[in-house]
Each structure stands twice: as structure tokens, then as C-alpha cells.
C-alpha atoms as a PDB file:
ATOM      1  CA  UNK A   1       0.000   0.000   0.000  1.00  0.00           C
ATOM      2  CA  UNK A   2       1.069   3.153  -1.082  1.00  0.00           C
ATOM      3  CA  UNK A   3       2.197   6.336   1.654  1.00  0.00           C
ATOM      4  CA  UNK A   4      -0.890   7.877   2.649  1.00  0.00           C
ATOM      5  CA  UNK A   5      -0.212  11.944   2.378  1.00  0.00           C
ATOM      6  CA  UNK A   6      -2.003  14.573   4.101  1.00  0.00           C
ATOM      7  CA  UNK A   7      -2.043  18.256   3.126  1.00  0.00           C
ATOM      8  CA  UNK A   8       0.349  20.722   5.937  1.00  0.00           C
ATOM      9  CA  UNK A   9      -2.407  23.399   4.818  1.00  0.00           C
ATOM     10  CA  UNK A  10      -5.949  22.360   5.251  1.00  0.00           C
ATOM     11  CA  UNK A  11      -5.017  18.403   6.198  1.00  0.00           C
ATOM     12  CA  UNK A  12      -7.056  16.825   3.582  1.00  0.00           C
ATOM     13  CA  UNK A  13      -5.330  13.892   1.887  1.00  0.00           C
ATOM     14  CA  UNK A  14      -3.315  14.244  -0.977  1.00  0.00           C
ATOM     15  CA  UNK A  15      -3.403  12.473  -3.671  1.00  0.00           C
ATOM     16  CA  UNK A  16      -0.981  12.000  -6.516  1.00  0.00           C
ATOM     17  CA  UNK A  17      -1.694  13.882  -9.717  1.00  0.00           C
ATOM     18  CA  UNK A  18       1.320  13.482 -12.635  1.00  0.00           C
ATOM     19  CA  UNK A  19       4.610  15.398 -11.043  1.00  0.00           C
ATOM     20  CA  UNK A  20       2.744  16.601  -7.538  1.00  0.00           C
ATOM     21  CA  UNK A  21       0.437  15.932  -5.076  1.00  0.00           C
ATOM     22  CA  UNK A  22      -3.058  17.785  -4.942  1.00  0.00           C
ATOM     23  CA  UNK A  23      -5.717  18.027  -1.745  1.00  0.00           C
ATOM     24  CA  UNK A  24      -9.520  18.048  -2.597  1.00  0.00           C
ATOM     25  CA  UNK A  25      -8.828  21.935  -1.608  1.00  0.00           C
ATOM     26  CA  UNK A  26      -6.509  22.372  -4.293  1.00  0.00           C
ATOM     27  CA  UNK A  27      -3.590  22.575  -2.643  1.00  0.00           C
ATOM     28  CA  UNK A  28      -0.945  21.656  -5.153  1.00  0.00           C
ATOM     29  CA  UNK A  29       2.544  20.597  -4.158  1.00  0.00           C
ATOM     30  CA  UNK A  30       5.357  19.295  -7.416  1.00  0.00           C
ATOM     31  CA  UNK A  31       7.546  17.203  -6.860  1.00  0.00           C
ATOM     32  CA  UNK A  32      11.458  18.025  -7.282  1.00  0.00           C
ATOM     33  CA  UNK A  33      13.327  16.974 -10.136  1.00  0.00           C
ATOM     34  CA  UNK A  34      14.758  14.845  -7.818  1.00  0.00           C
ATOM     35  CA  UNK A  35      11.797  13.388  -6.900  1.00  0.00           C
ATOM     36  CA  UNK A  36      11.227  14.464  -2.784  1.00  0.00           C
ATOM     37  CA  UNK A  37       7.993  16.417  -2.065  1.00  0.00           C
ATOM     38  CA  UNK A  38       8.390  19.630   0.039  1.00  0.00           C
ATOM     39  CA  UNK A  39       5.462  19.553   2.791  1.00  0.00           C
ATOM     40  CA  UNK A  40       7.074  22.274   4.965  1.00  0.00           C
ATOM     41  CA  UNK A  41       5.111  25.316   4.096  1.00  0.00           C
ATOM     42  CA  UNK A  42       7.360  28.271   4.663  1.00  0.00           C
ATOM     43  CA  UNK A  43       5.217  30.020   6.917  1.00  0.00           C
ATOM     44  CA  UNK A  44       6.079  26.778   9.399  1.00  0.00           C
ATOM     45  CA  UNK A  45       9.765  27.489   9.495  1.00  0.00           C
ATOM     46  CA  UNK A  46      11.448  28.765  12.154  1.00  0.00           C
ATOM     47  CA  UNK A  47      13.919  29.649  10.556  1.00  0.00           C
ATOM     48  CA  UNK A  48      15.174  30.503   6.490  1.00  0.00           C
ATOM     49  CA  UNK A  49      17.214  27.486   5.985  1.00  0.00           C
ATOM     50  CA  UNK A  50      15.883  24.612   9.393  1.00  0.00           C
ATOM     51  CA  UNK A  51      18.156  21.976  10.117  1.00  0.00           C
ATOM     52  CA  UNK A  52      21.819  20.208   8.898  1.00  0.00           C
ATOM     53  CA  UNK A  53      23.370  22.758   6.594  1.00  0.00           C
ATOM     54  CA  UNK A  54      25.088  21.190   3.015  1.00  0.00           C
ATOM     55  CA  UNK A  55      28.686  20.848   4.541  1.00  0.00           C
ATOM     56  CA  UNK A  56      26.987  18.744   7.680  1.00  0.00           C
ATOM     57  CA  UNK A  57      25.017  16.728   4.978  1.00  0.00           C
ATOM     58  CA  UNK A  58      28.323  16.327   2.846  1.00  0.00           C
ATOM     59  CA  UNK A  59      30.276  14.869   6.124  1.00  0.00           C
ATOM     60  CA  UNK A  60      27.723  12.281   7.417  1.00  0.00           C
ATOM     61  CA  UNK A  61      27.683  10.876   4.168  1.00  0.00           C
ATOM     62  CA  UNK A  62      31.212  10.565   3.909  1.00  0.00           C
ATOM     63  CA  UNK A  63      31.361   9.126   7.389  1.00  0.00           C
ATOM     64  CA  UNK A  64      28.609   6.563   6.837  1.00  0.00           C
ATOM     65  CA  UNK A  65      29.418   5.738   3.579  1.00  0.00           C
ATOM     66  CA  UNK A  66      32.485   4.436   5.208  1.00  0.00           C
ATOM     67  CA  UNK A  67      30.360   1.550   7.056  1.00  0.00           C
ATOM     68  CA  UNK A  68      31.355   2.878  11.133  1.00  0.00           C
ATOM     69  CA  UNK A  69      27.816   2.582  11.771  1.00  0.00           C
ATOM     70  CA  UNK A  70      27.059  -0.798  10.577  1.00  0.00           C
ATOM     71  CA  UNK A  71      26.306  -2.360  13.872  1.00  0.00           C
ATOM     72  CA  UNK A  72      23.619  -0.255  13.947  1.00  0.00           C
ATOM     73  CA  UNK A  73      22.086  -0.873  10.617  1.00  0.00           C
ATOM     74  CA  UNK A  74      22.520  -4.861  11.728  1.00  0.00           C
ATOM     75  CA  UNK A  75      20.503  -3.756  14.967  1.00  0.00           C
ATOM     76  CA  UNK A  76      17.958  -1.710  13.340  1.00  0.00           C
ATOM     77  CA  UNK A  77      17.148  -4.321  10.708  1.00  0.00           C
ATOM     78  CA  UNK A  78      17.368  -7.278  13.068  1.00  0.00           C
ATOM     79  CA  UNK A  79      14.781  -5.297  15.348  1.00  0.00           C
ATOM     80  CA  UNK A  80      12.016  -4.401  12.837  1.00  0.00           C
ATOM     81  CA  UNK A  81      12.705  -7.632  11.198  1.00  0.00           C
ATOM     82  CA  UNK A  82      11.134  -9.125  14.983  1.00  0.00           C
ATOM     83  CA  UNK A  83       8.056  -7.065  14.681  1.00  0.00           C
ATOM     84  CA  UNK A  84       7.271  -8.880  12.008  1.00  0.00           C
ATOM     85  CA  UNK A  85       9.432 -12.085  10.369  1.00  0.00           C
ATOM     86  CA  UNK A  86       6.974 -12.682   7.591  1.00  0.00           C
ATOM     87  CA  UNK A  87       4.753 -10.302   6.629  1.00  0.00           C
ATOM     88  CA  UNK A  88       6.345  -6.571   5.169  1.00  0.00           C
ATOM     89  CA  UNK A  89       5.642  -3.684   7.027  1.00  0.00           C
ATOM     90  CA  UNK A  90       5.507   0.333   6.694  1.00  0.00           C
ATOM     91  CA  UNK A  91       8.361   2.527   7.895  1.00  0.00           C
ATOM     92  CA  UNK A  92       8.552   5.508   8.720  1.00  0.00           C
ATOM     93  CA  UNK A  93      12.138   7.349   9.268  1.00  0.00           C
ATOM     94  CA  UNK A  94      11.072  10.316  11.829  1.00  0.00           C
ATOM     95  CA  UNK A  95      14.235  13.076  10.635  1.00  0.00           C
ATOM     96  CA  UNK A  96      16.200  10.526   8.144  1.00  0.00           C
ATOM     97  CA  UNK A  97      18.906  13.045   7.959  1.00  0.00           C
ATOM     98  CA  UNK A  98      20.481  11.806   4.192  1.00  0.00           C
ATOM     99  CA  UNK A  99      19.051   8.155   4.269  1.00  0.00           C
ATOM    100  CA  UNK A 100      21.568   6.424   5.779  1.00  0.00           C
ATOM    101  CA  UNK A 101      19.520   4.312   7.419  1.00  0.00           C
ATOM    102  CA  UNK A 102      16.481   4.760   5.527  1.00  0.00           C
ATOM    103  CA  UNK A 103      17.804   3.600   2.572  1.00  0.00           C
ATOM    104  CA  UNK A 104      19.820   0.416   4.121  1.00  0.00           C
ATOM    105  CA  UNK A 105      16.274  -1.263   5.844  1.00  0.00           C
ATOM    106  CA  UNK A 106      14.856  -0.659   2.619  1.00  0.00           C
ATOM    107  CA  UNK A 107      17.287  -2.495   0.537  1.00  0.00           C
ATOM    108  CA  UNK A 108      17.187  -5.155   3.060  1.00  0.00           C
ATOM    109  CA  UNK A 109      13.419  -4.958   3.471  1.00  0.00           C
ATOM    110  CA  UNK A 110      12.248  -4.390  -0.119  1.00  0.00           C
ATOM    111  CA  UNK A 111       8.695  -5.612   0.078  1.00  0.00           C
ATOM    112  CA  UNK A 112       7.949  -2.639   2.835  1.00  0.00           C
ATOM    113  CA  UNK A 113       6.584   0.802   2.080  1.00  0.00           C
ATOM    114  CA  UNK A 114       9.093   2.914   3.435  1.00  0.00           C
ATOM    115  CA  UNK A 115       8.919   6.895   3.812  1.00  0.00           C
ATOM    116  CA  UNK A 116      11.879   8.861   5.573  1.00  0.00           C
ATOM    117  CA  UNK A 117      11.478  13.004   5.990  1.00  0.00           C
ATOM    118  CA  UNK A 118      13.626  15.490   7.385  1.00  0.00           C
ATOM    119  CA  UNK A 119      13.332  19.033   8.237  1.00  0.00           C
ATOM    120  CA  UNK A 120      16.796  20.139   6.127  1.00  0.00           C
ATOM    121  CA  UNK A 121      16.316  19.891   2.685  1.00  0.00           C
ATOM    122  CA  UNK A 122      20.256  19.509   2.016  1.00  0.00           C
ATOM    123  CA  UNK A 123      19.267  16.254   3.620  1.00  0.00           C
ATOM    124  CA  UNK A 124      16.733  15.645   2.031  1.00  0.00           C
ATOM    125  CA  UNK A 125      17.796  16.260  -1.689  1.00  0.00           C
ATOM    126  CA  UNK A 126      20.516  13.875  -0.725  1.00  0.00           C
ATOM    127  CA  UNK A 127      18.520  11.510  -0.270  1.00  0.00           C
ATOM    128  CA  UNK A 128      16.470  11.583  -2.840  1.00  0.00           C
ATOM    129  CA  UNK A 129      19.733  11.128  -4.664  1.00  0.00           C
ATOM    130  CA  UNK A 130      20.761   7.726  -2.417  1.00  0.00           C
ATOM    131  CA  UNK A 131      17.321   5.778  -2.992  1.00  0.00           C
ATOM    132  CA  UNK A 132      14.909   6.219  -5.520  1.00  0.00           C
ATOM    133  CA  UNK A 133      12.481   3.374  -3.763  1.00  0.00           C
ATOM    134  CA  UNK A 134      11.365   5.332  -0.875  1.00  0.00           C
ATOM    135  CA  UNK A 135       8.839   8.316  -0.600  1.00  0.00           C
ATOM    136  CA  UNK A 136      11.198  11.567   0.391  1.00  0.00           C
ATOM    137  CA  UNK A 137       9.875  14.355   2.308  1.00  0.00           C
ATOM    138  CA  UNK A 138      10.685  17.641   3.761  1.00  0.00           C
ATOM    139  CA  UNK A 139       8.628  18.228   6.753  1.00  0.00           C
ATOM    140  CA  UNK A 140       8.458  18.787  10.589  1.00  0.00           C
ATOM    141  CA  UNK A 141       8.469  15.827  13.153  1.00  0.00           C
ATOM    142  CA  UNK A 142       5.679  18.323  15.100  1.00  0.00           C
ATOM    143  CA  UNK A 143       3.180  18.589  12.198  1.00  0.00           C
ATOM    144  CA  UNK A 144       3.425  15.190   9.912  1.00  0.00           C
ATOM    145  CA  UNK A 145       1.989  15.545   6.613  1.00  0.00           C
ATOM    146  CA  UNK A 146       1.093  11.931   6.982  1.00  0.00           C
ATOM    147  CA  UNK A 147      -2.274   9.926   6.937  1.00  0.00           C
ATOM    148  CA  UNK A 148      -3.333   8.577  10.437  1.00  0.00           C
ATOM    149  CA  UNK A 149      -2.503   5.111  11.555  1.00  0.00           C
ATOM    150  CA  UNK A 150      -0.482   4.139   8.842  1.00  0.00           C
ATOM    151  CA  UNK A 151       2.696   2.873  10.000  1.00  0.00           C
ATOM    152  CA  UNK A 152       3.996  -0.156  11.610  1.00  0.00           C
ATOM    153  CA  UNK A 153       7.408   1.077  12.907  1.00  0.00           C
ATOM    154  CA  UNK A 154       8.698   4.184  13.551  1.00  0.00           C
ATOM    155  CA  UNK A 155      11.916   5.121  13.495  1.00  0.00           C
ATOM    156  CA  UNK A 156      13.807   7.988  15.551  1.00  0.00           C
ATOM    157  CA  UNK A 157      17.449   7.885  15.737  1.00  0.00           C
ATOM    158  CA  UNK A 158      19.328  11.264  17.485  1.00  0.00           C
ATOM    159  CA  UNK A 159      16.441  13.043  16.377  1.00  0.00           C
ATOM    160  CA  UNK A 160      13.575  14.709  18.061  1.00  0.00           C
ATOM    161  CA  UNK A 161      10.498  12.596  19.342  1.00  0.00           C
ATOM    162  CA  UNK A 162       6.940  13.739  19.060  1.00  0.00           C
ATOM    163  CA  UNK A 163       4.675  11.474  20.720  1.00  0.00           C
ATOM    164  CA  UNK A 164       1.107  13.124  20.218  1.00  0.00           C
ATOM    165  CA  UNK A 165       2.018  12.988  15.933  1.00  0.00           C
ATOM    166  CA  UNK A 166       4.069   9.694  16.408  1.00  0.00           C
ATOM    167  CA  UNK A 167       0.887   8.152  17.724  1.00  0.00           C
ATOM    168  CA  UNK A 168      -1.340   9.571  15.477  1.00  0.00           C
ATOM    169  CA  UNK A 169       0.289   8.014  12.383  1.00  0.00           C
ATOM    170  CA  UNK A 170       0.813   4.911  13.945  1.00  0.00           C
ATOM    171  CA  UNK A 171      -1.084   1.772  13.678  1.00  0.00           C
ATOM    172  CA  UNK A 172      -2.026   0.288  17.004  1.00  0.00           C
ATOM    173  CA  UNK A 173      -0.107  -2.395  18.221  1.00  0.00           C
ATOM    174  CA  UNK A 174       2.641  -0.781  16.509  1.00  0.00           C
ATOM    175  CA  UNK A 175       6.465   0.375  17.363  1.00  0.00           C
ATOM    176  CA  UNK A 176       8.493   2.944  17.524  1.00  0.00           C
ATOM    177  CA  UNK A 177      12.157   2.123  17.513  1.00  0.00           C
ATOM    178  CA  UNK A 178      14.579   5.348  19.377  1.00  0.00           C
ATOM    179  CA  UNK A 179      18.448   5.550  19.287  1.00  0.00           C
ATOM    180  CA  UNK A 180      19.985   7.559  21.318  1.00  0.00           C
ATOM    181  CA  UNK A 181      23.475   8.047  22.785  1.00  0.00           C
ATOM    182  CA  UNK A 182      24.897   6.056  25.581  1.00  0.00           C
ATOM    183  CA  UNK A 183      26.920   7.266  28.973  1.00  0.00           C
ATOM    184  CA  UNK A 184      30.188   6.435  26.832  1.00  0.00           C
ATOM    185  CA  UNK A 185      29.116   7.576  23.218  1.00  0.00           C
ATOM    186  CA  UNK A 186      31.724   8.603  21.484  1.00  0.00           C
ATOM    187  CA  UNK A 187      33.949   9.262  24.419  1.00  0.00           C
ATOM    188  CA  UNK A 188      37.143   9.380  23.168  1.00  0.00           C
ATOM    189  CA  UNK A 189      36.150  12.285  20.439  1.00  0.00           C
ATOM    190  CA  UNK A 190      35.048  14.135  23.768  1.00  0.00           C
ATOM    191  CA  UNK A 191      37.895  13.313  25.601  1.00  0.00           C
ATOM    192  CA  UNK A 192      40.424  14.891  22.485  1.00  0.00           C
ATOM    193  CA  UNK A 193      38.093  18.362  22.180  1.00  0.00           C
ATOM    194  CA  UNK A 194      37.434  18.843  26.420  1.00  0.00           C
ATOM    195  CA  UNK A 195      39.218  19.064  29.316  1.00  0.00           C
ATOM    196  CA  UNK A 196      36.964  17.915  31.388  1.00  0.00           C
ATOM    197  CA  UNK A 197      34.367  15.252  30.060  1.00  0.00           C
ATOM    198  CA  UNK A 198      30.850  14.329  31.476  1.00  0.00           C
ATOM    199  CA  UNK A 199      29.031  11.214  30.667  1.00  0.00           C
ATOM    200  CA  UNK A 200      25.575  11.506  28.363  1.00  0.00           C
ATOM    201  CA  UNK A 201      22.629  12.087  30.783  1.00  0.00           C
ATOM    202  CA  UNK A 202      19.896   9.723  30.530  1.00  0.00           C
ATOM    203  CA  UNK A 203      17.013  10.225  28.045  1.00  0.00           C
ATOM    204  CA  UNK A 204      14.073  11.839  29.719  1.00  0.00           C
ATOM    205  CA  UNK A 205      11.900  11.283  27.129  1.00  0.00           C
ATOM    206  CA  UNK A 206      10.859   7.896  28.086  1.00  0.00           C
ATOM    207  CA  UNK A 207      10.000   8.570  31.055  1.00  0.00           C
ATOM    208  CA  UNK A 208       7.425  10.642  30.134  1.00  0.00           C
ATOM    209  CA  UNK A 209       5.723   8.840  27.491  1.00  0.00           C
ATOM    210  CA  UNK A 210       1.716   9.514  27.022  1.00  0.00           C
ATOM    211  CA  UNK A 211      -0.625   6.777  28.335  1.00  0.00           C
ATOM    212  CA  UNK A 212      -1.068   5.005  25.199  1.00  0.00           C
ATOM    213  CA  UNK A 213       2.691   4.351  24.373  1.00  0.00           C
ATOM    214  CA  UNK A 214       4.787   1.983  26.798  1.00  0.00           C
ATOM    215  CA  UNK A 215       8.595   1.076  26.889  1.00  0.00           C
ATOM    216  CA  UNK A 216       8.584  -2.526  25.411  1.00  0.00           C
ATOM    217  CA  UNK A 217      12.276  -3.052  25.863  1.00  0.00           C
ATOM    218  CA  UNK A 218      15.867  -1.355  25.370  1.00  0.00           C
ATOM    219  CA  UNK A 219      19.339  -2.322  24.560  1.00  0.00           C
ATOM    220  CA  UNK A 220      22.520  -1.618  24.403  1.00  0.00           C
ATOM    221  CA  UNK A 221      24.766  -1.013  20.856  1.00  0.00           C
ATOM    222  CA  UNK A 222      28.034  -1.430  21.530  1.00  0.00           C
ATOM    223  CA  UNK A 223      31.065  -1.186  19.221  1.00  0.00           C
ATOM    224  CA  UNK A 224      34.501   0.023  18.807  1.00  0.00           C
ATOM    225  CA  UNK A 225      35.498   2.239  15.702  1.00  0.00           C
ATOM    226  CA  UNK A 226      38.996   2.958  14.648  1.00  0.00           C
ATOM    227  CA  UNK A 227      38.683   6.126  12.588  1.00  0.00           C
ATOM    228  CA  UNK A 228      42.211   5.707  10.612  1.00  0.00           C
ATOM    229  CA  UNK A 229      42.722   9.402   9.081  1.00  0.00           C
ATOM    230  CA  UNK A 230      41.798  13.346  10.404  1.00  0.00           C
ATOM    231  CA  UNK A 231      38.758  13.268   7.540  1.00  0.00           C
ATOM    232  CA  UNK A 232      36.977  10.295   9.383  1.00  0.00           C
ATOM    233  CA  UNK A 233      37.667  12.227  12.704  1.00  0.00           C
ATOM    234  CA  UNK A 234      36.574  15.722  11.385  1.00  0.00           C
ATOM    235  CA  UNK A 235      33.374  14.337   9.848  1.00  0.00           C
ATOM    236  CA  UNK A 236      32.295  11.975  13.061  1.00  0.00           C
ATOM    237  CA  UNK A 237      32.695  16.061  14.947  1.00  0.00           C
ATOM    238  CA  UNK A 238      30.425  17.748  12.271  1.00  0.00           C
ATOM    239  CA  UNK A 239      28.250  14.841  12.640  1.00  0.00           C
ATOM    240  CA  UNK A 240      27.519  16.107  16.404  1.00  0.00           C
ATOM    241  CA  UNK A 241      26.064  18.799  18.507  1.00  0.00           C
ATOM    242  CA  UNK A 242      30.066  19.138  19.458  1.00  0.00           C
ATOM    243  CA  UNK A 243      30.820  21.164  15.916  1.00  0.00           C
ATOM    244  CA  UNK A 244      29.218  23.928  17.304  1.00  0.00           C
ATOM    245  CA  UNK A 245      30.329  24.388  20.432  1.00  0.00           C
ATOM    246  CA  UNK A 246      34.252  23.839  20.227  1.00  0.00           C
ATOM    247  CA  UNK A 247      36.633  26.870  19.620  1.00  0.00           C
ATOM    248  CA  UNK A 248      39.469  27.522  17.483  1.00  0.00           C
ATOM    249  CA  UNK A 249      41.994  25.749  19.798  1.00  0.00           C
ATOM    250  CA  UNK A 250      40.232  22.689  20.305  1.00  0.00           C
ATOM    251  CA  UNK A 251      39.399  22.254  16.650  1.00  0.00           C
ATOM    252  CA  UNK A 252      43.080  22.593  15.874  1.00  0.00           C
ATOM    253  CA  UNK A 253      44.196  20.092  18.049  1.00  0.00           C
ATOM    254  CA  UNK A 254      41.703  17.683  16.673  1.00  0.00           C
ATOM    255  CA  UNK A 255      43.057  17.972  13.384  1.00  0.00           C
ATOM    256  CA  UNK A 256      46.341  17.149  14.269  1.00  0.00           C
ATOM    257  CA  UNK A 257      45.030  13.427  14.864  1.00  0.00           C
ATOM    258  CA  UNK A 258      45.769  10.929  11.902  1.00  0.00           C
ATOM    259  CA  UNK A 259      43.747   8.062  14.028  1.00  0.00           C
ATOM    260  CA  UNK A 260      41.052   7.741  16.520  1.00  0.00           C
ATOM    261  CA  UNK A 261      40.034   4.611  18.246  1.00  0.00           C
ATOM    262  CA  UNK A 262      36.636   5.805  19.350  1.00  0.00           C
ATOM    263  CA  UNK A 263      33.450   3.849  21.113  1.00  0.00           C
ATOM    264  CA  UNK A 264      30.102   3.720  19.608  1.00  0.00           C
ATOM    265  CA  UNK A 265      27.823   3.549  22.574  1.00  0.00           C
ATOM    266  CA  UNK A 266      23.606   3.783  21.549  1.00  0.00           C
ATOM    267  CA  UNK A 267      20.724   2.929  23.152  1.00  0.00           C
ATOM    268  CA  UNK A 268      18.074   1.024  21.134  1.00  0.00           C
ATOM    269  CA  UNK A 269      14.577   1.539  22.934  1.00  0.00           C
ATOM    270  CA  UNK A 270      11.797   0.078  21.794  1.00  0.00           C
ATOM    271  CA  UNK A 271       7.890   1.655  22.548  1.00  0.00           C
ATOM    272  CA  UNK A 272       4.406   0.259  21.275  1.00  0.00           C
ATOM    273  CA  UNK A 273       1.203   2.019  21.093  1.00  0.00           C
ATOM    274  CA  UNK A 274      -1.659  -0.492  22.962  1.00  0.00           C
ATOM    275  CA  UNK A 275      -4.501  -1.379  21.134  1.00  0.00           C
ATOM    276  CA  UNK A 276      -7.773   0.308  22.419  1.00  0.00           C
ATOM    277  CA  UNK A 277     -10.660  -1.886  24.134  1.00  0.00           C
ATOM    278  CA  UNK A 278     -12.758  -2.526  21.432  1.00  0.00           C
ATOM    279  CA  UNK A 279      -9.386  -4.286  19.092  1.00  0.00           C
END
């Protein structure tokens, strides 16, 4: 079954006419030549240009490319696989960044509808470029332009979590897979930019999770990189929240590095959305 759209104007459902998608209002969005829709009116921005800039875009690919996260593809795949050995599902990738991810469970997962979006369209138009199999969006994680209870599994990795629109688009009974960093993630990139280091605080968000979503079970992704040359290293930093807030000195001093053995530390949490009385 195809991606169910719904307008980000008037939230009537879109349909598919030729090169763009049309509401019953006439709202009319074309798609790029690329093929992505745009579903972020601009009035909904908070600012010109939201999200991972083209150089940030440009390094994660790089870095990925390079296969340092493939325990966590392995882990992904292995976990939506569980939800549901036989039959294919729907995915959703909430903030897909450049399809990474998106574009690995697809390959692996080819019978399932898959649909990743992201607020930066950098990210977006490289994805587009990465996988032509999967429906492309630019939108916002707090106003989905997505069909109710659609979705099997969710998927959220480093990005932000929504849970009123996560559960709205999801079927019940279904999952929503989060990654997010460990105590120890990516220590020793810390431990070369600071002088003094503190571990990752524990994710609130799951503590406060609506009534209707539970914590199903979590686990730990564990792995040690060796990043052999100062590109690797200076890609993994624009890849974090750490690129902006290091200074001159402690840039320099990370480019000096020709190696970096480095831990990749993620927790894989896994919520479900209960099926009402009457199912």
C-alpha cells in the first residue's frame, strides 16, 4: 500500500496527480526533479534554511558511507525484522537526515513501504539522490503531513520525538524504535576536544511517554570504531552537537590526529502504542 499523504495546509489527503500531489482543496505541491515532495510550508519554518546545513550533509555521508555505523544498521534491521518475520511492514524514518539508514532497511526490506522526511532539505535532496524506492519528504516531526494510523514502525534515531504525531500516524499495536546516545558515546572524540568530560545524561523522554505508548524493551549497541585518518575524525565532529560548540583551539588540536580509536555507545529503545478496548 502506497504512503498515505495529508495536506500541511488544510489536512485533507493528498493524492498523486502526474509530477505533484493535490488536496480536494486544491492545494498543489510538485515534486522536485529529484523526486522528494516539500510539505514544509514556509510560513512553518522557524527559521530561512531549518536543520543540517550542506557541509553537515556532505560529512555524514562521507562518514557513513564508510560503514562505522554498521552495527547499527545490523541492529535496526534485526529489530524491525522481529516485529514482524513474515509479513512486510511500513516505515517511517522520523528526521532521516540523508538516508543512511532509511535507505539500508529498505534495501534489506524491499517488500515494505518505506517513507523517511527530514526538516533540512540539504538532507533531504541527498537523499532523494541515495534511494529512488522510498517516498522523500521535507517536513516537521511536530506537524506530519502523513495519513493517520499508517505505519507499523517508527523510526527515531538522534532526532527529536513527538509522541502526540508519532501516535497519530501509527497503527495500534505498533512500534516505535529510538536511538539515542549512551553514557560512553563517542567518548574518546570528547575526551580529544574537552578538558573535562561528562558522561551523556539519561534520556528523559521515556519517562514521560503519554498513556497510550509503553517502553517494550531497550538495549545496548556497543562497538569500537577505529577512525584511521583526520577526515573520518573531522566528519564523526560535524556529525555532532560538538561542531558547534568547540573553539578555534580545540578544533586545531583535533586535526592534528591521523587516528582515533573511538566507542560507539547507543541505546536502542523500543515503545508500542496499545490497542484500544474494542481491538
Amino acid at each position: 500500500m502506497p504512503i498515505l499523504l495529508r495536506c500541511p495546509v488544510c489536512f485533507e489527503a493528498l493524492s498523486p496527480e502526474q509530477k505533484s500531489a493535490v488536496c480536494k482543496n486544491n492545494h498543489q505541491f510538485d515534486r522536485a526533479r529529484q523526486g522528494y515532495l516539500n510539505l514544509l510550508p514556509s510560513n512553518k519554518k522557524r527559521s530561512k534554511n531549518p536543520g543540517d546545513d550542506q557541509m553537515m550533509v556532505e560529512a555524514r555521508t562521507r562518514f557513513l558511507n564508510h560503514g562505522y555505523y554498521q552495527p547499527v544498521i545490523d541492529a535496526l534491521i534485526d529489530k524491525i525484522q522481529s516485529f514482524s518475520p513474515e509479513a512486510p511492514q511500513s516505515i517511517l524514518d522520523a528526521g532521516c537526515g540523508e538516508g543512511y539508514y532509511t535507505s539500508a532497511i529498505q534495501e534489506k526490506l524491499e517488500d515494505s513501504e518505506v517513507c523517511g522526511f527530514d526538516i533540512a532539505k540539504p538532507a533531504i535532496l541527498a537523499a532523494s539522490k541515495r534511494n529512488k524506492a522510498i517516498e522523500w519528504l521535507v517536513a516537521s516531526v511536530s506537524d506530519l503531513p502523513l495519513m493517520d494510523e499508517q505505519f507499523d514502525v517508527i523510526i527515531s534515531i538522534f532526532s527529536r520525538s513527538d509522541w502526540p504525531e508519532f501516535s497519530r500516524v501509527l497503527k495500534p499495536g505498533g512500534h516505535i524504535v529510538i536511538l539515542t546516545p549512551g553514557q560512553n558515546h563517542l567518548m574518546a572524540l570528547r575526551l580529544a576536544i574537552y578538558d573535562e568530560v561528562r558522561p551523556y545524561p539519561e534520556d528523559k523522554r521515556l519517562q514521560d511517554l503519554p498513556e497510550h505508548l509503553y517502553l517494550l524493551e531497550s538495549q545496548t549497541i556497543d562497538h569500537m570504531m577505529m577512525l584511521e585518518n583526520s577526515q573520518a575524525i573531522m566528519d564523526l565532529l560535524a556529525m555532532t552537537p560538538h561542531y558547534w560548540h568547540i573553539n578555534a583551539r580545540q578544533k586545531e588540536q583535533l586535526e592534528r590526529l591521523d587516528q582515533l580509536e573511538c566507542e560507539l555507545e547507543m541505546r536502542l529503545s523500543v515503545v508500542q502504542k496499545r490497542y484500544t478496548e474494542t481491538q
